[in-house]
PDB file of N, CA and C in Angstrom:
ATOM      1  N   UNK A   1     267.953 162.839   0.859  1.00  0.00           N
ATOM      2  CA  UNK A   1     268.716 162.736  -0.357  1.00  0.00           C
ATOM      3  C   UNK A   1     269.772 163.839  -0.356  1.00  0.00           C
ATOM      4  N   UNK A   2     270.706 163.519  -0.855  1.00  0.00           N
ATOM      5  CA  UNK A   2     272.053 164.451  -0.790  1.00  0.00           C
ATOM      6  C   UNK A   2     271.622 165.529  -1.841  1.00  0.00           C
ATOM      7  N   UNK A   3     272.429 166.898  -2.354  1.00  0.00           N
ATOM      8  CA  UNK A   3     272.213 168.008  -2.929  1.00  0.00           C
ATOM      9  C   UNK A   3     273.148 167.326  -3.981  1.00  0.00           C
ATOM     10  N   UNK A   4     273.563 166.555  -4.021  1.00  0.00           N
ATOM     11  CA  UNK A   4     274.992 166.185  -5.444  1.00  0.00           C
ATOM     12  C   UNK A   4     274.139 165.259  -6.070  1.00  0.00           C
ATOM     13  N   UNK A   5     272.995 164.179  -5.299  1.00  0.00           N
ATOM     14  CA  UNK A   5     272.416 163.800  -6.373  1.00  0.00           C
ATOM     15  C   UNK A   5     271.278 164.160  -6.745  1.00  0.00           C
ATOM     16  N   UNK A   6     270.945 164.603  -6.301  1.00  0.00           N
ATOM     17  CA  UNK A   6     269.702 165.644  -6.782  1.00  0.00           C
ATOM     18  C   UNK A   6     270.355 166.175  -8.094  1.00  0.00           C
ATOM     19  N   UNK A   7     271.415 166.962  -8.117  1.00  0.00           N
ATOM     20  CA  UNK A   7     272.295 167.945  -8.885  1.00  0.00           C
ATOM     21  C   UNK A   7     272.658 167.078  -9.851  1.00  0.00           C
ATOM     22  N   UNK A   8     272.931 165.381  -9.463  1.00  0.00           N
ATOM     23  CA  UNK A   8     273.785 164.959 -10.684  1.00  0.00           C
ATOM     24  C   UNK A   8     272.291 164.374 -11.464  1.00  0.00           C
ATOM     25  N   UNK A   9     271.158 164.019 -10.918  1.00  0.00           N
ATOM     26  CA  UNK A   9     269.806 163.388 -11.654  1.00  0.00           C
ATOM     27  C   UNK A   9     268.965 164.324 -12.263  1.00  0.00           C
ATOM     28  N   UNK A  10     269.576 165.944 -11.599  1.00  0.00           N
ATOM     29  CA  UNK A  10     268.781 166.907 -12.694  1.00  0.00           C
ATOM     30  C   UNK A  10     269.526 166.931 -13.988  1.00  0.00           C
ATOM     31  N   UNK A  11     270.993 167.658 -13.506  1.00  0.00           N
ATOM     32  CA  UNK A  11     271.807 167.139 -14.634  1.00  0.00           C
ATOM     33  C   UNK A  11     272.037 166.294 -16.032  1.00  0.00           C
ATOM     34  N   UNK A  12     271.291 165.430 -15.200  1.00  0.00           N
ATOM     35  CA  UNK A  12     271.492 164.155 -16.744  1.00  0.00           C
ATOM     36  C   UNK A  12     270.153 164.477 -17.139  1.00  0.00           C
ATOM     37  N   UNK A  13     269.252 164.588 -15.937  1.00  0.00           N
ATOM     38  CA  UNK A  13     267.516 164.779 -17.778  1.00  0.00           C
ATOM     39  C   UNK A  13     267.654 165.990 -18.241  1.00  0.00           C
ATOM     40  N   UNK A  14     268.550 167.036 -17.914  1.00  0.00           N
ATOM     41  CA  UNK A  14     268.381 168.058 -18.638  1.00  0.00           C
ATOM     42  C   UNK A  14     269.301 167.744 -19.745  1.00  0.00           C
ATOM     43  N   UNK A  15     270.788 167.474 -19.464  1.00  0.00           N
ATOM     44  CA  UNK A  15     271.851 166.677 -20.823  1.00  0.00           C
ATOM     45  C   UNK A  15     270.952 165.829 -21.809  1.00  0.00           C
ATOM     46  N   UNK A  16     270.150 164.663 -21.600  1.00  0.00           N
ATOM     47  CA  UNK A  16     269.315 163.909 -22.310  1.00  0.00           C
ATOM     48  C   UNK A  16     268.124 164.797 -22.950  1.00  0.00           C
ATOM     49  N   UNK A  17     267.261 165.593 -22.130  1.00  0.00           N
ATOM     50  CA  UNK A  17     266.261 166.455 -22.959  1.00  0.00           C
ATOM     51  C   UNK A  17     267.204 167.289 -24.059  1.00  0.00           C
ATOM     52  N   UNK A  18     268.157 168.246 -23.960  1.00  0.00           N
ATOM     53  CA  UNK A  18     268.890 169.034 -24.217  1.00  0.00           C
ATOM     54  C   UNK A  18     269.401 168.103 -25.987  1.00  0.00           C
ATOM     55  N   UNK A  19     270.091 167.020 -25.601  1.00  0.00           N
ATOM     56  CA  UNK A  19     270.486 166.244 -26.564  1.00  0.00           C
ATOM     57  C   UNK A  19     269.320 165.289 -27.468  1.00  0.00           C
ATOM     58  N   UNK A  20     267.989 165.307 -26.993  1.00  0.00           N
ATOM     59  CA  UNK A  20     267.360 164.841 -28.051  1.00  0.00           C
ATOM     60  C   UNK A  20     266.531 165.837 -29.039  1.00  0.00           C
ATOM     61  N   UNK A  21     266.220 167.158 -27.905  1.00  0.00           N
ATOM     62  CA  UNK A  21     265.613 168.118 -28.919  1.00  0.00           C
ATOM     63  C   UNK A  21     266.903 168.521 -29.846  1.00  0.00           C
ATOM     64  N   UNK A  22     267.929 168.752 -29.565  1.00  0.00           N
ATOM     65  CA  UNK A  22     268.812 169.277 -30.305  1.00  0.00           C
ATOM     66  C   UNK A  22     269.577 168.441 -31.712  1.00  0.00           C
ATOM     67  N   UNK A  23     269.445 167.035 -31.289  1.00  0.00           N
ATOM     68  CA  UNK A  23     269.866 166.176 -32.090  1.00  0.00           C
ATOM     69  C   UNK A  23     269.081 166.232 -33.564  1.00  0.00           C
ATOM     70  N   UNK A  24     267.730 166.485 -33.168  1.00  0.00           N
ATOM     71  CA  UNK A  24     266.617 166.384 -34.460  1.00  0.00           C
ATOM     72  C   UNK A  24     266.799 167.800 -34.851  1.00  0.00           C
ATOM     73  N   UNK A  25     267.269 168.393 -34.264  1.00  0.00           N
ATOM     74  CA  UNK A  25     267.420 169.620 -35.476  1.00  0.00           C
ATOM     75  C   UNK A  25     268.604 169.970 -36.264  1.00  0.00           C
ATOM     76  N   UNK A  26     269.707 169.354 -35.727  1.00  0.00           N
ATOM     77  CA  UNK A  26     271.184 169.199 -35.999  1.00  0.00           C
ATOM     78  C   UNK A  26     271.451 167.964 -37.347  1.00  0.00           C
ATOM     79  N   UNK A  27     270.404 167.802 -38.136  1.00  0.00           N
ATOM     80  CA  UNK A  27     270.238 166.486 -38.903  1.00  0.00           C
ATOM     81  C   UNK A  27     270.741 166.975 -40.139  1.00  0.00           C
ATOM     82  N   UNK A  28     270.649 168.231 -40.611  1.00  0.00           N
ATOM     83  CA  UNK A  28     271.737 168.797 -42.098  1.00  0.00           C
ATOM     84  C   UNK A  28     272.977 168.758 -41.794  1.00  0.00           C
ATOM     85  N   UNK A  29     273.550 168.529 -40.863  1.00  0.00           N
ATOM     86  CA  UNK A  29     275.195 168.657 -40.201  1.00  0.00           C
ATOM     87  C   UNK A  29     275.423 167.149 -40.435  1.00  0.00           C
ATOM     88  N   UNK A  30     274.583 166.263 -40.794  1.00  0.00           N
ATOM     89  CA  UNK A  30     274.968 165.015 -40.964  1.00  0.00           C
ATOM     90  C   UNK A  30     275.891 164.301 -41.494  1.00  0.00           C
ATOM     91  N   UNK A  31     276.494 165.048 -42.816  1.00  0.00           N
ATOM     92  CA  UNK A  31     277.178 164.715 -43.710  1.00  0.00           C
ATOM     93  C   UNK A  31     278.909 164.887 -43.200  1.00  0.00           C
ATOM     94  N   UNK A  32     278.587 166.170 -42.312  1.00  0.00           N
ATOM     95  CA  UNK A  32     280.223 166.693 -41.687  1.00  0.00           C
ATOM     96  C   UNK A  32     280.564 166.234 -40.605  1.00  0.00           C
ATOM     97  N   UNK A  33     280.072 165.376 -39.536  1.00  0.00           N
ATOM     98  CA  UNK A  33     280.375 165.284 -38.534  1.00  0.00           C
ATOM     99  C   UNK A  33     281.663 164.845 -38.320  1.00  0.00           C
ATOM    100  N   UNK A  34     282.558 164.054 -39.233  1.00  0.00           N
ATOM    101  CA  UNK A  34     283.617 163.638 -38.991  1.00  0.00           C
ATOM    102  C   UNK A  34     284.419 164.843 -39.689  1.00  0.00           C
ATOM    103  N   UNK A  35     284.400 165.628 -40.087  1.00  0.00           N
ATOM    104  CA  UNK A  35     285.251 167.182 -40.336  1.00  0.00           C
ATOM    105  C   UNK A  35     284.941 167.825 -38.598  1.00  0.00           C
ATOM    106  N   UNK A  36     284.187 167.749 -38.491  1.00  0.00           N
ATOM    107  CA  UNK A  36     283.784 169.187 -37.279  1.00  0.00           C
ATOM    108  C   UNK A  36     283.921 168.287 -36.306  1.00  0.00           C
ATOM    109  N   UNK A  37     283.861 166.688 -35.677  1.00  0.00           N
ATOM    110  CA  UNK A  37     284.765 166.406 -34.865  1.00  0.00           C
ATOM    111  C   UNK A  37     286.302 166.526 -34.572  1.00  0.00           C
ATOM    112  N   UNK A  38     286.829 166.157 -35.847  1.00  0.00           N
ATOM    113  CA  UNK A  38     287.878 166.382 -36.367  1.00  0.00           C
ATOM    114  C   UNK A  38     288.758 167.171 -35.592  1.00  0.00           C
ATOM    115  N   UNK A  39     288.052 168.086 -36.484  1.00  0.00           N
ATOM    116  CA  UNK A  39     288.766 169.466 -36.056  1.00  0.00           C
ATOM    117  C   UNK A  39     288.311 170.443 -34.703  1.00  0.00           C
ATOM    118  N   UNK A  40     287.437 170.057 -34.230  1.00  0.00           N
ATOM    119  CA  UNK A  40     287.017 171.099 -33.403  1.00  0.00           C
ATOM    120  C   UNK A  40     286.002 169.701 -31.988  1.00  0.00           C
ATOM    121  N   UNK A  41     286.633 168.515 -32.154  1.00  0.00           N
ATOM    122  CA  UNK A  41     286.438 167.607 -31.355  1.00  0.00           C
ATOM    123  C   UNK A  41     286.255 167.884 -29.570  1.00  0.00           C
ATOM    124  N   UNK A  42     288.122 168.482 -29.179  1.00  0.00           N
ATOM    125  CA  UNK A  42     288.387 168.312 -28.449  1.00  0.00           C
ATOM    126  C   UNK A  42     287.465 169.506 -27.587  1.00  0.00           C
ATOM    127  N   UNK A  43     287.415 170.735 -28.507  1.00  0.00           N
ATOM    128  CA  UNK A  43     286.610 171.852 -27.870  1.00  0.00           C
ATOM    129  C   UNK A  43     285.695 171.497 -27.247  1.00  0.00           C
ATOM    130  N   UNK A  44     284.809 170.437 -28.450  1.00  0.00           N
ATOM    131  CA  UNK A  44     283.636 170.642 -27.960  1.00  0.00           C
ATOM    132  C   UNK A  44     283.614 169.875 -27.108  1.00  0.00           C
ATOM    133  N   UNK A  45     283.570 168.820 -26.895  1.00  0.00           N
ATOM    134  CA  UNK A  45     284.117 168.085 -25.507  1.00  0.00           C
ATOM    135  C   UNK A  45     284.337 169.083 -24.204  1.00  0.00           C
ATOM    136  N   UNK A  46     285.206 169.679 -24.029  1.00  0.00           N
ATOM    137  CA  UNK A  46     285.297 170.400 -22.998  1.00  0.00           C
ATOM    138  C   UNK A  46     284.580 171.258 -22.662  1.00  0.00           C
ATOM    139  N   UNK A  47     283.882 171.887 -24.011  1.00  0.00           N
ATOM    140  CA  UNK A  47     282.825 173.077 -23.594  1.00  0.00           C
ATOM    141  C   UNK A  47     281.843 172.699 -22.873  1.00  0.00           C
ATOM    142  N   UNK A  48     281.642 171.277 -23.487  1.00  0.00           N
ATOM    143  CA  UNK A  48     280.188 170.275 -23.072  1.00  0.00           C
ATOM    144  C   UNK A  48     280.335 169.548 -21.342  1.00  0.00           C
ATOM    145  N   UNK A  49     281.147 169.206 -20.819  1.00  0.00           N
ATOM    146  CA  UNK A  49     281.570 169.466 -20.081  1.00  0.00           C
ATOM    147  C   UNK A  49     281.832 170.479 -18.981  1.00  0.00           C
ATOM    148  N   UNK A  50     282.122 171.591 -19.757  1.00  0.00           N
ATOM    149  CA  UNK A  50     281.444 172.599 -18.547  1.00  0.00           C
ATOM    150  C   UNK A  50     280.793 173.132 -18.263  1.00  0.00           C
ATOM    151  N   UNK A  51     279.721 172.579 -19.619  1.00  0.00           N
ATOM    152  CA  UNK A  51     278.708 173.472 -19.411  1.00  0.00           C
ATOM    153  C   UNK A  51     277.939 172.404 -18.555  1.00  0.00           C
ATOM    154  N   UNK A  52     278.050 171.337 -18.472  1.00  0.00           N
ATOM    155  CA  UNK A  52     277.245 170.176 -17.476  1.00  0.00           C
ATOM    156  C   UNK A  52     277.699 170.526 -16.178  1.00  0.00           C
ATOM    157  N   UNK A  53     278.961 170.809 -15.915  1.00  0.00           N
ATOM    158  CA  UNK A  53     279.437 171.152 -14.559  1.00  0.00           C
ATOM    159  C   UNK A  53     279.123 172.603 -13.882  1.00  0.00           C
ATOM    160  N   UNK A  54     278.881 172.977 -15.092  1.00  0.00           N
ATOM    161  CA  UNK A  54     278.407 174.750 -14.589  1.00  0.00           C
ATOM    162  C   UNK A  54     276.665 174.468 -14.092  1.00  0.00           C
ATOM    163  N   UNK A  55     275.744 173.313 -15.015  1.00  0.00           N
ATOM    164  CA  UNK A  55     274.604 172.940 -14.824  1.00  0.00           C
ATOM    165  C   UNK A  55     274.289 172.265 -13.101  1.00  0.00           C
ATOM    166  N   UNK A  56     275.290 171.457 -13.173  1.00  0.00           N
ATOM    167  CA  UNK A  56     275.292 170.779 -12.230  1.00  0.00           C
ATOM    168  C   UNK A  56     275.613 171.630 -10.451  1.00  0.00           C
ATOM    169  N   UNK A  57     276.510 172.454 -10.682  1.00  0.00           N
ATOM    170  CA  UNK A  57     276.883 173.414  -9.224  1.00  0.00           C
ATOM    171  C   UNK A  57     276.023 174.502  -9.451  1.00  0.00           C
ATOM    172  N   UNK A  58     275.340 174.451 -10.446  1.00  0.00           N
ATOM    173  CA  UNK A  58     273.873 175.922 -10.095  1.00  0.00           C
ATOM    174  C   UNK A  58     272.660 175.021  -9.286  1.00  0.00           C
ATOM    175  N   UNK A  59     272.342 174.195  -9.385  1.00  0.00           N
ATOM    176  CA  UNK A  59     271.628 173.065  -8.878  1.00  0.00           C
ATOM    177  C   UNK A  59     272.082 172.577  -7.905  1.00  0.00           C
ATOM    178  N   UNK A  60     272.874 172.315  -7.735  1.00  0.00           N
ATOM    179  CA  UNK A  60     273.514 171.852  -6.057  1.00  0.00           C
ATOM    180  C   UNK A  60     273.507 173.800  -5.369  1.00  0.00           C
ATOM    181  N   UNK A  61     273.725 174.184  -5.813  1.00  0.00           N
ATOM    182  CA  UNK A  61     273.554 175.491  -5.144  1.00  0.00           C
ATOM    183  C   UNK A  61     272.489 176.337  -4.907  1.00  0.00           C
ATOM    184  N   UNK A  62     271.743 175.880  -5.703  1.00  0.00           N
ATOM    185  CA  UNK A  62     269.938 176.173  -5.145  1.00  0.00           C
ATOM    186  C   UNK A  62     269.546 175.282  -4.380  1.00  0.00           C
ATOM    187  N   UNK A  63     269.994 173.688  -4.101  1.00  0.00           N
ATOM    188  CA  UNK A  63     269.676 172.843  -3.502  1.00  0.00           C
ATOM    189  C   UNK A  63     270.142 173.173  -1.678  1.00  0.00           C
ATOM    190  N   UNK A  64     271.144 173.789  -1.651  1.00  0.00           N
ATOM    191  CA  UNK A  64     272.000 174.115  -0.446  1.00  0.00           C
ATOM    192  C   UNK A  64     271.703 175.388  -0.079  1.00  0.00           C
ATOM    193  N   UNK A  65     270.696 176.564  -1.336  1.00  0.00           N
ATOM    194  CA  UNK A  65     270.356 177.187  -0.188  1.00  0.00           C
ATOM    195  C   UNK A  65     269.123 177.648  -0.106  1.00  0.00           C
ATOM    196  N   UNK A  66     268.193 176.437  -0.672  1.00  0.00           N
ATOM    197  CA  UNK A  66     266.550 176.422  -0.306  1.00  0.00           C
ATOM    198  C   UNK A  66     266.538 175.323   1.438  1.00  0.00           C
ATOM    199  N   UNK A  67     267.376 174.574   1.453  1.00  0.00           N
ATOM    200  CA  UNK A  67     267.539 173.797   2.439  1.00  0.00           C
ATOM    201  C   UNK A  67     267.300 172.217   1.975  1.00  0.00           C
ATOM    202  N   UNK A  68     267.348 172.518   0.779  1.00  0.00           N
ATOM    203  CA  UNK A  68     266.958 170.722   0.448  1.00  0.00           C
ATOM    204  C   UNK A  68     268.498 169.577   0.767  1.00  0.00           C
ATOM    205  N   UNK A  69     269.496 170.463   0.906  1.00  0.00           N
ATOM    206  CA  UNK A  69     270.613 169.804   1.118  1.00  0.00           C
ATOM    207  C   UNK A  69     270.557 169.004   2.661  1.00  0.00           C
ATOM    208  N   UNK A  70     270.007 169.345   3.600  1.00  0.00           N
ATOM    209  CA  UNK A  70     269.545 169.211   5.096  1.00  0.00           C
ATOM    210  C   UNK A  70     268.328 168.303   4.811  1.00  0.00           C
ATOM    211  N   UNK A  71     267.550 167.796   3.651  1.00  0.00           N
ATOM    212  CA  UNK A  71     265.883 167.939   4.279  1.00  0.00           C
ATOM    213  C   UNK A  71     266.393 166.242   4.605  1.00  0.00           C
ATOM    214  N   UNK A  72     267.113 165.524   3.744  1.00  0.00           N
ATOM    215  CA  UNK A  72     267.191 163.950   3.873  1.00  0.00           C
ATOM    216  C   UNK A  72     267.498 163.861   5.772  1.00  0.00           C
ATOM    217  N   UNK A  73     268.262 164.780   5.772  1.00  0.00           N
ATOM    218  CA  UNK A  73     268.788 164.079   7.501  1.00  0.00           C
ATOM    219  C   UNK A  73     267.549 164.536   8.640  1.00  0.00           C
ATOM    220  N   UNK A  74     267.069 165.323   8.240  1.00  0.00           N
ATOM    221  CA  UNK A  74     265.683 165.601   8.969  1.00  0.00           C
ATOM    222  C   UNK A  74     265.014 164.842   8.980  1.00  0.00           C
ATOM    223  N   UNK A  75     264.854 163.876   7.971  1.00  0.00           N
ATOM    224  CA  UNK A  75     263.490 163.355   7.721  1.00  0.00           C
ATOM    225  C   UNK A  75     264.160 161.980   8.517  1.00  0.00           C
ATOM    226  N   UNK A  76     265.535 161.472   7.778  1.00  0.00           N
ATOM    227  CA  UNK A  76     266.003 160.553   8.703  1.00  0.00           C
ATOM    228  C   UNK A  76     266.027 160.636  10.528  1.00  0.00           C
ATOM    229  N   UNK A  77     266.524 161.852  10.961  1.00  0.00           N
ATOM    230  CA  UNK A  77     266.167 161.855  12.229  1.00  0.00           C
ATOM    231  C   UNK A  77     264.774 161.820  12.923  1.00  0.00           C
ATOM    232  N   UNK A  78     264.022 162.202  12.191  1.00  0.00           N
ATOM    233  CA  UNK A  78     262.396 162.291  12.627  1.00  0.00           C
ATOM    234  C   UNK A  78     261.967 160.704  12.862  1.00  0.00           C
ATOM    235  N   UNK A  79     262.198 160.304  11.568  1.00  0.00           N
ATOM    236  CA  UNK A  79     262.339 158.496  11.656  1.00  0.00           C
ATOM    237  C   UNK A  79     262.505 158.054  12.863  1.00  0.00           C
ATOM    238  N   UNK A  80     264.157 158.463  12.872  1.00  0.00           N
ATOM    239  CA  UNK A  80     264.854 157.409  13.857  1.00  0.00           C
ATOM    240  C   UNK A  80     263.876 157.813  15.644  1.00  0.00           C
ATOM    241  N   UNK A  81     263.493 158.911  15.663  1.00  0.00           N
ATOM    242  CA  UNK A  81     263.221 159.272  16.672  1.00  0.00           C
ATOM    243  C   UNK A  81     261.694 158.950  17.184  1.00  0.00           C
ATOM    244  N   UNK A  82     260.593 158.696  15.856  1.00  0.00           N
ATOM    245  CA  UNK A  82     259.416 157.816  15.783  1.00  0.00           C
ATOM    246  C   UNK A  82     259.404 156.748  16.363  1.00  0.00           C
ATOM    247  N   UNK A  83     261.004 156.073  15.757  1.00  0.00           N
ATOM    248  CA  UNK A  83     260.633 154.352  15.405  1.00  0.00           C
ATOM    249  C   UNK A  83     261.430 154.213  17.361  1.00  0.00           C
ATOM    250  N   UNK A  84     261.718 154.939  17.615  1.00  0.00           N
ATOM    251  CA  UNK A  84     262.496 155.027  19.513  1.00  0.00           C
ATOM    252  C   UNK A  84     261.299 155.069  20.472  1.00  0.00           C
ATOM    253  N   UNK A  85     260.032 155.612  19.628  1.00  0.00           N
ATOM    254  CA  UNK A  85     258.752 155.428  20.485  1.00  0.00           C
ATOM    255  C   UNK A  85     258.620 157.023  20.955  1.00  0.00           C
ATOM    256  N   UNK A  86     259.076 158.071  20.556  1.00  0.00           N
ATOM    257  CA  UNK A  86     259.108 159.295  20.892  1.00  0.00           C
ATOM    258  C   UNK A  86     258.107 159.820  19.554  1.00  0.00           C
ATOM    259  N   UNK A  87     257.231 160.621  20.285  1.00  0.00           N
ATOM    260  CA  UNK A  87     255.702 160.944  19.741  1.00  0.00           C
ATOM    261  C   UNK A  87     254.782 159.884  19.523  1.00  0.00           C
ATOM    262  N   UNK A  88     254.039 160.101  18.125  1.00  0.00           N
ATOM    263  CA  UNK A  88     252.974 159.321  17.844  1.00  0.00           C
ATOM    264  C   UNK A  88     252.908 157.679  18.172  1.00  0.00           C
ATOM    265  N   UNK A  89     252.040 157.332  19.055  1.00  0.00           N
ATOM    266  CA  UNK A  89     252.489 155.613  19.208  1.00  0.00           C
ATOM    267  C   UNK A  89     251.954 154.787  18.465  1.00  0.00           C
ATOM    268  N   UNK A  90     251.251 155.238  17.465  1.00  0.00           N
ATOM    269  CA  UNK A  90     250.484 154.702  16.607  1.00  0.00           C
ATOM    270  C   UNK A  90     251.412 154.340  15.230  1.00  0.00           C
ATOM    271  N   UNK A  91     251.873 155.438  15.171  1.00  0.00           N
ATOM    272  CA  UNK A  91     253.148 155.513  13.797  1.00  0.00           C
ATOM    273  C   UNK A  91     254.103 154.409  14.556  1.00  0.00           C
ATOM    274  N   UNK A  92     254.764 154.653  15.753  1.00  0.00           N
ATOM    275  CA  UNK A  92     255.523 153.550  16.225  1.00  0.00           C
ATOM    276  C   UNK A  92     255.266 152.153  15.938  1.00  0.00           C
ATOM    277  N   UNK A  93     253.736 151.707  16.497  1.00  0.00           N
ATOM    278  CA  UNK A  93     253.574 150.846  16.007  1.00  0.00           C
ATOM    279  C   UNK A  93     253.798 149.910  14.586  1.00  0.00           C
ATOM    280  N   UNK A  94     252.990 151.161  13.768  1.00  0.00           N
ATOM    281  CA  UNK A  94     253.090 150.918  12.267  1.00  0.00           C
ATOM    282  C   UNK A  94     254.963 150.492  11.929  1.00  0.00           C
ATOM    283  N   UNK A  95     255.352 151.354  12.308  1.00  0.00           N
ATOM    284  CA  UNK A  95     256.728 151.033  11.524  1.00  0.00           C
ATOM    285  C   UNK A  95     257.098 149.772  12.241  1.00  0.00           C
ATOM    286  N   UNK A  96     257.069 149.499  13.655  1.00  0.00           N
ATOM    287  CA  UNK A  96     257.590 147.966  13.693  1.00  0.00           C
ATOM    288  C   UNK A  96     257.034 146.953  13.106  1.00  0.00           C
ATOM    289  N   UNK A  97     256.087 146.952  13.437  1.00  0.00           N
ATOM    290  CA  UNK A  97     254.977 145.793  12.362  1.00  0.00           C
ATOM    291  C   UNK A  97     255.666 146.086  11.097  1.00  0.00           C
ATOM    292  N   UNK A  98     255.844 147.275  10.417  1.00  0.00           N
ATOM    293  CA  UNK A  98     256.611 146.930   9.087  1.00  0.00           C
ATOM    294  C   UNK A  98     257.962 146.533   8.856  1.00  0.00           C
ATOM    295  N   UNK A  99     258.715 146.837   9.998  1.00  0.00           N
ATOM    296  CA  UNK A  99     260.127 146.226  10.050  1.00  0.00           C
ATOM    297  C   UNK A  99     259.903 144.477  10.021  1.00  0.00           C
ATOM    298  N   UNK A 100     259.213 144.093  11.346  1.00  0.00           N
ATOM    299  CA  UNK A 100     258.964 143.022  10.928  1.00  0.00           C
ATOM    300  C   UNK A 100     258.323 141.692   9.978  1.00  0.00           C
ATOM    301  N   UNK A 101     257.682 142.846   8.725  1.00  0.00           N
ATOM    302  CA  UNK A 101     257.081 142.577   7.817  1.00  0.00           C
ATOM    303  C   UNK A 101     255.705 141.682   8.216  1.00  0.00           C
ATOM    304  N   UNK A 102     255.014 142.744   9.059  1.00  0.00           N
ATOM    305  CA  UNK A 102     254.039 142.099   9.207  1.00  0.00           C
ATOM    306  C   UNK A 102     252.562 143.223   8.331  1.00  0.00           C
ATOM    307  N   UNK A 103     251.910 142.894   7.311  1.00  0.00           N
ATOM    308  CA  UNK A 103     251.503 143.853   6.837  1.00  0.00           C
ATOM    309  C   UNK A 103     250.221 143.157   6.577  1.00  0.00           C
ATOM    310  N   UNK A 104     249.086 144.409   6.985  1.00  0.00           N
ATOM    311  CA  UNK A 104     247.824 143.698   7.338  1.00  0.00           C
ATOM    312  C   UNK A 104     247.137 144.835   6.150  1.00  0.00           C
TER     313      UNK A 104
END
């Protein structure tokens, strides 16, 4: 798996957790929302925004340097190099029988 989506799927449950605890407490502001969009719309928009993008490249950046940014192509090469008949011949087996959807 890539480090951007890792980064962009932490991203959004933290935006979604973030926005439902916050929503239920933000419930006396009910009455103003169209004043304080209004006027202070565009801010918040952008603040919100960077603060997702500031969320998002701290997370891709722990992702890139625990090594999780590398682990997908590892695991893909290990694969590819199983299913070539290099090591276990037993796993070899298994995976062709499952390519060919033969499943016992």
């Amino acid at each position: 798996m890539q480090p951007w989506k890792i980064s962009a799927g932490l991203t959004a449950a933290i935006a979604g957790s973030t926005f439902l605890i916050a929503g239920s407490r933000l419930d006396y502001l009910a009455p103003f929302w169209s004043a304080i969009l209004a006027d202070y719309g565009l801010a918040l928009a952008l603040h919100t925004a960077l603060a997702l993008a500031t969320v998002a490249a701290a997370i891709y950046g722990v992702a890139r340097a625990t090594g999780l940014a590398d682990l997908g192509r590892r695991v893909d090469l290990a694969e590819r190099s199983v299913r070539r008949g290099e090591g276990d011949p037993n796993l070899t087996d298994s995976l062709r029988k499952d390519d060919e959807g033969d499943w016992e």
